[in-house]
PDB file of N, CA and C in Angstrom:
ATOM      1  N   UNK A   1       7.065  25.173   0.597  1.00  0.00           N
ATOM      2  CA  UNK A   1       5.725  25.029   1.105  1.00  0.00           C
ATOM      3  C   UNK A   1       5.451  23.554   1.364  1.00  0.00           C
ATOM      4  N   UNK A   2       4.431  23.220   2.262  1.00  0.00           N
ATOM      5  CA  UNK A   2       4.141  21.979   2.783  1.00  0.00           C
ATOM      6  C   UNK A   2       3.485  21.487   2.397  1.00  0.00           C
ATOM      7  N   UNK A   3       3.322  20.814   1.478  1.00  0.00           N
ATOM      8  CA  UNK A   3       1.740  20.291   0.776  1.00  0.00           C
ATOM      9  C   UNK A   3       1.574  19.008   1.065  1.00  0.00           C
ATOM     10  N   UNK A   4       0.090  18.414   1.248  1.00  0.00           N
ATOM     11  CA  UNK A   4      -0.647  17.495   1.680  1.00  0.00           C
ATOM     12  C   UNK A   4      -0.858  16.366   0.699  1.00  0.00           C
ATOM     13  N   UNK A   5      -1.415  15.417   1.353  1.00  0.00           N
ATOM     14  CA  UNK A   5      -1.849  14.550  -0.137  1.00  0.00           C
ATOM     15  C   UNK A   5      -3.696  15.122  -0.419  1.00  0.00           C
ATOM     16  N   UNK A   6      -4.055  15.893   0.569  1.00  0.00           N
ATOM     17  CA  UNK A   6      -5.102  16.404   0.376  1.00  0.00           C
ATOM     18  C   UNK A   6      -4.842  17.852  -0.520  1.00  0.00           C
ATOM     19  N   UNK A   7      -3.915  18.320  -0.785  1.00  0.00           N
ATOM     20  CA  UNK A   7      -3.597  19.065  -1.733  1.00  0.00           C
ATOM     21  C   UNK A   7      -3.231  18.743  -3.035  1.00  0.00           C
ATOM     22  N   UNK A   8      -2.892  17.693  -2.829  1.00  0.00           N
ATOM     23  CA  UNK A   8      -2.653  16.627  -4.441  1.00  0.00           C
ATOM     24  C   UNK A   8      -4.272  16.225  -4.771  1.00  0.00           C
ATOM     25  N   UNK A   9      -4.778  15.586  -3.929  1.00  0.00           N
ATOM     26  CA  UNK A   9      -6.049  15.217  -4.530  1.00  0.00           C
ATOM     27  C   UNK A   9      -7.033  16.481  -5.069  1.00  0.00           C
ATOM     28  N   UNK A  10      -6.908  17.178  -4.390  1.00  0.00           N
ATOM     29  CA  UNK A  10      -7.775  18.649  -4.743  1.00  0.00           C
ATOM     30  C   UNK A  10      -7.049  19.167  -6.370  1.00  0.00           C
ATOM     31  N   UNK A  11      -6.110  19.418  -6.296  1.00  0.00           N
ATOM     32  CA  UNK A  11      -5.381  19.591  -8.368  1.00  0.00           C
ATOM     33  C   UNK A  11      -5.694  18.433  -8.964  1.00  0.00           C
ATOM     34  N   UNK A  12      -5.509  17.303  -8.557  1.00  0.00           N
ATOM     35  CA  UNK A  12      -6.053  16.413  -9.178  1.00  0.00           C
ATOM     36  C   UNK A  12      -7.483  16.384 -10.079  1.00  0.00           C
ATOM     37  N   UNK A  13      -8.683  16.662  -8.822  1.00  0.00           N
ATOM     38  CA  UNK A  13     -10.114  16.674  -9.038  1.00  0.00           C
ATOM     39  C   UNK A  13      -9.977  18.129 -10.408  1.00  0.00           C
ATOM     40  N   UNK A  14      -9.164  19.561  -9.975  1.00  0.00           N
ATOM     41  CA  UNK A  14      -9.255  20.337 -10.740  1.00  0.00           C
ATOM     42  C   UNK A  14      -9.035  20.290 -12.354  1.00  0.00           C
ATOM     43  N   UNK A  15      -7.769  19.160 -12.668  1.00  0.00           N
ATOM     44  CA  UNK A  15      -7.007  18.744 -13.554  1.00  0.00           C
ATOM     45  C   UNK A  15      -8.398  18.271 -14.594  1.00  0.00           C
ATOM     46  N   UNK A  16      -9.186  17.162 -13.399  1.00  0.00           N
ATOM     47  CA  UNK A  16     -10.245  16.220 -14.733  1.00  0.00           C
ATOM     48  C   UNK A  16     -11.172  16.906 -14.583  1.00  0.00           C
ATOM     49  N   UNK A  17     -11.668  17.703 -13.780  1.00  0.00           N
ATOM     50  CA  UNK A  17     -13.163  18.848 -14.004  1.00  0.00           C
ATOM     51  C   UNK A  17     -12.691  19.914 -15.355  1.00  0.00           C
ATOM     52  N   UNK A  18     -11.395  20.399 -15.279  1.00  0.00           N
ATOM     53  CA  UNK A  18     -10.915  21.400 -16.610  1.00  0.00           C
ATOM     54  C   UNK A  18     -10.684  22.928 -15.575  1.00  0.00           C
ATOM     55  N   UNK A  19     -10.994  22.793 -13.987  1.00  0.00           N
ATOM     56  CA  UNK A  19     -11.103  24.393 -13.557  1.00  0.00           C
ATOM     57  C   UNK A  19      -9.646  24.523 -13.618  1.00  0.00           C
ATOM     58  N   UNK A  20      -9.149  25.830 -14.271  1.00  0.00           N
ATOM     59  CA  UNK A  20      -8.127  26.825 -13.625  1.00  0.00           C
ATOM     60  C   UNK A  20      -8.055  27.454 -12.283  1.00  0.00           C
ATOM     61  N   UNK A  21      -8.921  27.752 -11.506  1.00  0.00           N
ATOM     62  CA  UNK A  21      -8.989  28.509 -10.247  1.00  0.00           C
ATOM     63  C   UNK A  21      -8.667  27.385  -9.406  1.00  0.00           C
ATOM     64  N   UNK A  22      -8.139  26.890  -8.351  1.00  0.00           N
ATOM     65  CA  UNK A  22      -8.032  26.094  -7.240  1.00  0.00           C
ATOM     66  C   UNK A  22      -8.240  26.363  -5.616  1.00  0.00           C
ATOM     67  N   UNK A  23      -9.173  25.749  -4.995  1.00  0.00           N
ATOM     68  CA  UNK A  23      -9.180  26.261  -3.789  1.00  0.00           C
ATOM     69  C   UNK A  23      -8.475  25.555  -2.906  1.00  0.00           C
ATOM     70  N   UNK A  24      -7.601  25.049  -2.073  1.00  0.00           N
ATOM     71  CA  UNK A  24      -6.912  24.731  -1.000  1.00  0.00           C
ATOM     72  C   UNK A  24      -7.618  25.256   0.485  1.00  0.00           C
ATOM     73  N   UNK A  25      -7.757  24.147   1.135  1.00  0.00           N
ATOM     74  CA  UNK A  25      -7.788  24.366   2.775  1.00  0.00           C
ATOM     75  C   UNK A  25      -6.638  24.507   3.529  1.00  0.00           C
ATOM     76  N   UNK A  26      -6.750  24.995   4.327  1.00  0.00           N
ATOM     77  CA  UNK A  26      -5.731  25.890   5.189  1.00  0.00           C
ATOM     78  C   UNK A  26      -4.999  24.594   5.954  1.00  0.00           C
ATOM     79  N   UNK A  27      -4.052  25.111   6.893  1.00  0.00           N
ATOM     80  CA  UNK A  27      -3.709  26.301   6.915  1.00  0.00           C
ATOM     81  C   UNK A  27      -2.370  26.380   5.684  1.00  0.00           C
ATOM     82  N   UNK A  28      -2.475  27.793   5.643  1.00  0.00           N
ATOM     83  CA  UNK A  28      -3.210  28.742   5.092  1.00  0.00           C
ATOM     84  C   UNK A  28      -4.157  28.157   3.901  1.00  0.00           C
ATOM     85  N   UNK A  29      -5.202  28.694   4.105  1.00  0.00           N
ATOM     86  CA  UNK A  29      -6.223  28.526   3.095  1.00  0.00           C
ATOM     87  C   UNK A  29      -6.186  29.369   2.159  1.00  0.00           C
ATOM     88  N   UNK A  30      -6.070  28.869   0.542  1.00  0.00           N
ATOM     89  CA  UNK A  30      -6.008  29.806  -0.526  1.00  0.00           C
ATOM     90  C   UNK A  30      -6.633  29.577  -1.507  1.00  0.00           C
ATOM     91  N   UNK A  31      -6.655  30.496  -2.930  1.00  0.00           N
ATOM     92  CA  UNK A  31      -7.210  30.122  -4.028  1.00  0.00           C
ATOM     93  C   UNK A  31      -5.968  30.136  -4.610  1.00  0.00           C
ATOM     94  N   UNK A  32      -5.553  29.461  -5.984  1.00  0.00           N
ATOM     95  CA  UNK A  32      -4.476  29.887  -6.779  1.00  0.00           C
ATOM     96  C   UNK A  32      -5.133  29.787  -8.802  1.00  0.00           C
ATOM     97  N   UNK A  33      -5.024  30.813  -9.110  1.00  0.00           N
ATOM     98  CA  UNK A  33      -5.352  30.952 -10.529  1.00  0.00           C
ATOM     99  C   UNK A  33      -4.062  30.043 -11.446  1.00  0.00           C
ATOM    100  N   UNK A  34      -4.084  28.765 -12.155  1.00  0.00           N
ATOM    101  CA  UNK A  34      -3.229  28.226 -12.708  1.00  0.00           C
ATOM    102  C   UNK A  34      -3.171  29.154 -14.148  1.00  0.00           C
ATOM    103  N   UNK A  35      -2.629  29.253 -15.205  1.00  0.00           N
ATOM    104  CA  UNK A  35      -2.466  29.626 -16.418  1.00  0.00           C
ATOM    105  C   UNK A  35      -2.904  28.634 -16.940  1.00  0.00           C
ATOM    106  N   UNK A  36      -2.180  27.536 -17.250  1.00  0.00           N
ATOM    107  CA  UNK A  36      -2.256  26.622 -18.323  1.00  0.00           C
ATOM    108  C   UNK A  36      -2.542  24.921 -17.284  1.00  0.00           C
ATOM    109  N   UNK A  37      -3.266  23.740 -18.447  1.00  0.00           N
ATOM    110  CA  UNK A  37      -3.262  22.534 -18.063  1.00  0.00           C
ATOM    111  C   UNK A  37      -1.502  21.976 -17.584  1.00  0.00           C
ATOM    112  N   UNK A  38      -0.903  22.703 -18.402  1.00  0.00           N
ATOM    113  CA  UNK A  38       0.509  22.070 -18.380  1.00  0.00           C
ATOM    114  C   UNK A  38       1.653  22.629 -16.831  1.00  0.00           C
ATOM    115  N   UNK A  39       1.123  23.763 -16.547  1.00  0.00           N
ATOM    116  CA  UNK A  39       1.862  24.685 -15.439  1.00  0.00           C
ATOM    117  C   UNK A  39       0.800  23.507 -14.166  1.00  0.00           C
ATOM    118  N   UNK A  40      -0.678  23.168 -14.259  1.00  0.00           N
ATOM    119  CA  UNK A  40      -0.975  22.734 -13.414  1.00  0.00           C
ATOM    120  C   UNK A  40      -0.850  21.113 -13.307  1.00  0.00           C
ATOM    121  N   UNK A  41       0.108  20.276 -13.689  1.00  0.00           N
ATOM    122  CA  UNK A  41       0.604  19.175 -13.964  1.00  0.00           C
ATOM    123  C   UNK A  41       1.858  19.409 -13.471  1.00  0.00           C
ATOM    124  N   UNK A  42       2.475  20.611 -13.806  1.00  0.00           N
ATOM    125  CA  UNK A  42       3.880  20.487 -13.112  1.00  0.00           C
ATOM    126  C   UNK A  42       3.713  20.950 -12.242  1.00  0.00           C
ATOM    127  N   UNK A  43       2.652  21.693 -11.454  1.00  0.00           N
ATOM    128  CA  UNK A  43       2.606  21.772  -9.762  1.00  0.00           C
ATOM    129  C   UNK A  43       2.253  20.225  -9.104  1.00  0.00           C
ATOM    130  N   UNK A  44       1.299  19.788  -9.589  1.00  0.00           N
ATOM    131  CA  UNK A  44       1.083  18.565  -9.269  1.00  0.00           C
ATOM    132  C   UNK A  44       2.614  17.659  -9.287  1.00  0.00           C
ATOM    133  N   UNK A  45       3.406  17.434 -10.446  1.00  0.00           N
ATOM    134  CA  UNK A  45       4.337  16.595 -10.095  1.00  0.00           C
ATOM    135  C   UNK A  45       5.449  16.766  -9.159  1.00  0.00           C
ATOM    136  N   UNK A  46       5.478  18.218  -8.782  1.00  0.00           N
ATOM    137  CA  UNK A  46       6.481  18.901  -7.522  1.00  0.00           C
ATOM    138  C   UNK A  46       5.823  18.631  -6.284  1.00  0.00           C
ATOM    139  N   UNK A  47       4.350  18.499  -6.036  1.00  0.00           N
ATOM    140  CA  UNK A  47       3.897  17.859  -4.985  1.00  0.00           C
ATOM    141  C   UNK A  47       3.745  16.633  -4.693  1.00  0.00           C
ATOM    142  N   UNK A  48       3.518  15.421  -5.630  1.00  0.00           N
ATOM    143  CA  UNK A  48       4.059  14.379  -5.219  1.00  0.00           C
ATOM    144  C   UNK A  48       5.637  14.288  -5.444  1.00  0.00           C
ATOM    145  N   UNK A  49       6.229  15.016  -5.741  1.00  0.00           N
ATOM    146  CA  UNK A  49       7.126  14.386  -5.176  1.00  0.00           C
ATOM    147  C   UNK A  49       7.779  14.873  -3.906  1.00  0.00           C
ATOM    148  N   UNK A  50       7.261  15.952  -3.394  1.00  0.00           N
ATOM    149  CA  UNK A  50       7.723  16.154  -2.039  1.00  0.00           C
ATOM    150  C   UNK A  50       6.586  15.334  -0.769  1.00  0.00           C
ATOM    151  N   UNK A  51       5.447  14.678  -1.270  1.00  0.00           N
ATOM    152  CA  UNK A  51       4.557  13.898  -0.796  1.00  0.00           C
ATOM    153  C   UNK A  51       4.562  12.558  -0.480  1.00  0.00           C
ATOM    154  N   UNK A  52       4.591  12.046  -1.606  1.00  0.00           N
ATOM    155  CA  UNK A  52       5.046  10.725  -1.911  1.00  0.00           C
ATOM    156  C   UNK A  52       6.252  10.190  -1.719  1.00  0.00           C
ATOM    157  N   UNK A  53       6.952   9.450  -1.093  1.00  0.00           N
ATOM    158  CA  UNK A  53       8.228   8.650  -1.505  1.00  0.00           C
ATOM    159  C   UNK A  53       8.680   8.008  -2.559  1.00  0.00           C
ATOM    160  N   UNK A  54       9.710   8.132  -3.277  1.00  0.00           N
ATOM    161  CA  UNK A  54       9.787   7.283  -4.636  1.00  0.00           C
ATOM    162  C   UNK A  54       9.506   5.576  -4.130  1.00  0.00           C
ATOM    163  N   UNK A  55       8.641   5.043  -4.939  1.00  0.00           N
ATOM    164  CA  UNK A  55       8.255   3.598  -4.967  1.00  0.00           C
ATOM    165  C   UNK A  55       9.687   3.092  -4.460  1.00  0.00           C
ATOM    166  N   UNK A  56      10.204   1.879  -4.057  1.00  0.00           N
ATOM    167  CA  UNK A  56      11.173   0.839  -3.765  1.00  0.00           C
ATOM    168  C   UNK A  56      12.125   1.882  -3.451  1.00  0.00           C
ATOM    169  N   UNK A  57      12.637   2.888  -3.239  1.00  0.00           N
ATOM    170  CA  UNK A  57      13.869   3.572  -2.507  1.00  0.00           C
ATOM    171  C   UNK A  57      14.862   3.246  -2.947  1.00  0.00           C
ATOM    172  N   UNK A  58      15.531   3.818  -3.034  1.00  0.00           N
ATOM    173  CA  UNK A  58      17.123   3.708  -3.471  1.00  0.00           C
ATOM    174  C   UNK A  58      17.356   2.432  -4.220  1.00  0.00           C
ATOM    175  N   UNK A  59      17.641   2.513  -5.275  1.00  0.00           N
ATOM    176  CA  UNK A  59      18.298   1.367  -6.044  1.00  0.00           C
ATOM    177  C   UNK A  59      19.818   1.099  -5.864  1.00  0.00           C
ATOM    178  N   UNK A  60      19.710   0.075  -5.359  1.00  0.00           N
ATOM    179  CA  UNK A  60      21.154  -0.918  -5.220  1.00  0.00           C
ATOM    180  C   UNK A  60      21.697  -1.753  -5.948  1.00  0.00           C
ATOM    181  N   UNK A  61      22.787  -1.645  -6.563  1.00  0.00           N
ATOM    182  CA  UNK A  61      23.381  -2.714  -7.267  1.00  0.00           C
ATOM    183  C   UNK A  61      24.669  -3.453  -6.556  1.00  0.00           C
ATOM    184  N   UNK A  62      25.021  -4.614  -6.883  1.00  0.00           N
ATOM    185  CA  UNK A  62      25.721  -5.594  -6.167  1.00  0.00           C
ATOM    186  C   UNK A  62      26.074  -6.252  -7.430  1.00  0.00           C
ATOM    187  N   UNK A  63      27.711  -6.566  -7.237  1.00  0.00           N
ATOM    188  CA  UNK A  63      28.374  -6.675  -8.472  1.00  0.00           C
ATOM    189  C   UNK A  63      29.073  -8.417  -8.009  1.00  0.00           C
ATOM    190  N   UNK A  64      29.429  -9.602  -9.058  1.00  0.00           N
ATOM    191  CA  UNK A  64      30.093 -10.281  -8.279  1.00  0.00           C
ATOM    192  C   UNK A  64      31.022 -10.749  -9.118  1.00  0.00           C
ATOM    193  N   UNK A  65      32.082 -11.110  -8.249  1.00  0.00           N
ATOM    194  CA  UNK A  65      33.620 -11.072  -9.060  1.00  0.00           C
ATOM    195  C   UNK A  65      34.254 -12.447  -8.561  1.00  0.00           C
ATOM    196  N   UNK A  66      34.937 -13.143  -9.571  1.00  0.00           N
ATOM    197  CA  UNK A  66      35.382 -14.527  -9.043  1.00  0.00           C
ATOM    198  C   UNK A  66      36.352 -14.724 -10.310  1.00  0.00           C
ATOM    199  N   UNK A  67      37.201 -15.599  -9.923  1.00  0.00           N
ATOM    200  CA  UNK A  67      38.771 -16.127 -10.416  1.00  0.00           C
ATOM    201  C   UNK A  67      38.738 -17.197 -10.814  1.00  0.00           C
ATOM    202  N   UNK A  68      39.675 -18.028 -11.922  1.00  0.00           N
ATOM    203  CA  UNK A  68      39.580 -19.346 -12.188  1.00  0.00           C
ATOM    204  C   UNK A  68      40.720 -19.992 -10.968  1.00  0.00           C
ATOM    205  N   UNK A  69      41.470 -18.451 -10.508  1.00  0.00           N
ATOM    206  CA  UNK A  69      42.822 -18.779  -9.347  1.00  0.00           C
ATOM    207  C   UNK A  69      44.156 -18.535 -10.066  1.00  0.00           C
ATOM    208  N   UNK A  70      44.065 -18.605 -11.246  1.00  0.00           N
ATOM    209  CA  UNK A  70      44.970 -18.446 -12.028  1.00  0.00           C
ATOM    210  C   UNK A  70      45.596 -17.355 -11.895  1.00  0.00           C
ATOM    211  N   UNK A  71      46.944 -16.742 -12.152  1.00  0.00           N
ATOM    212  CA  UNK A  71      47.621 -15.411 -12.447  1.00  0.00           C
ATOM    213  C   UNK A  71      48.155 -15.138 -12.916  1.00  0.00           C
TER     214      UNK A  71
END
């Protein structure tokens, strides 16, 4: 599914009000009944991360290697 950052902010608002029920704007427009604070935190963290980009991208390391010449 495709989720928005306007779908993150909306669980968000739900998360600090305390509602279980969630409404979403379309398309498709839905309600979704969460169970628990904890099931609706891990929807939230599966949507940023298909939302968001991880901060700084790919971590690179670069190694450096040097000789006295000797063998």
């Amino acid at each position: 599914m495709a989720w928005t950052q306007a779908d993150i902010d909306t669980l968000r608002a739900a998360i600090a009000s305390g509602a279980t029920r969630v409404s979403y704007s379309g398309p498709p427009a839905r309600s979704i009944d969460y169970r628990s604070l904890a099931e609706m935190r891990e929807i939230l963290a599966l949507m940023e991360g298909e939302v968001v980009p991880p901060a700084g991208g790919a971590t690179t390391y670069r190694l450096a290697q040097w000789s006295k010449g000797f063998r």
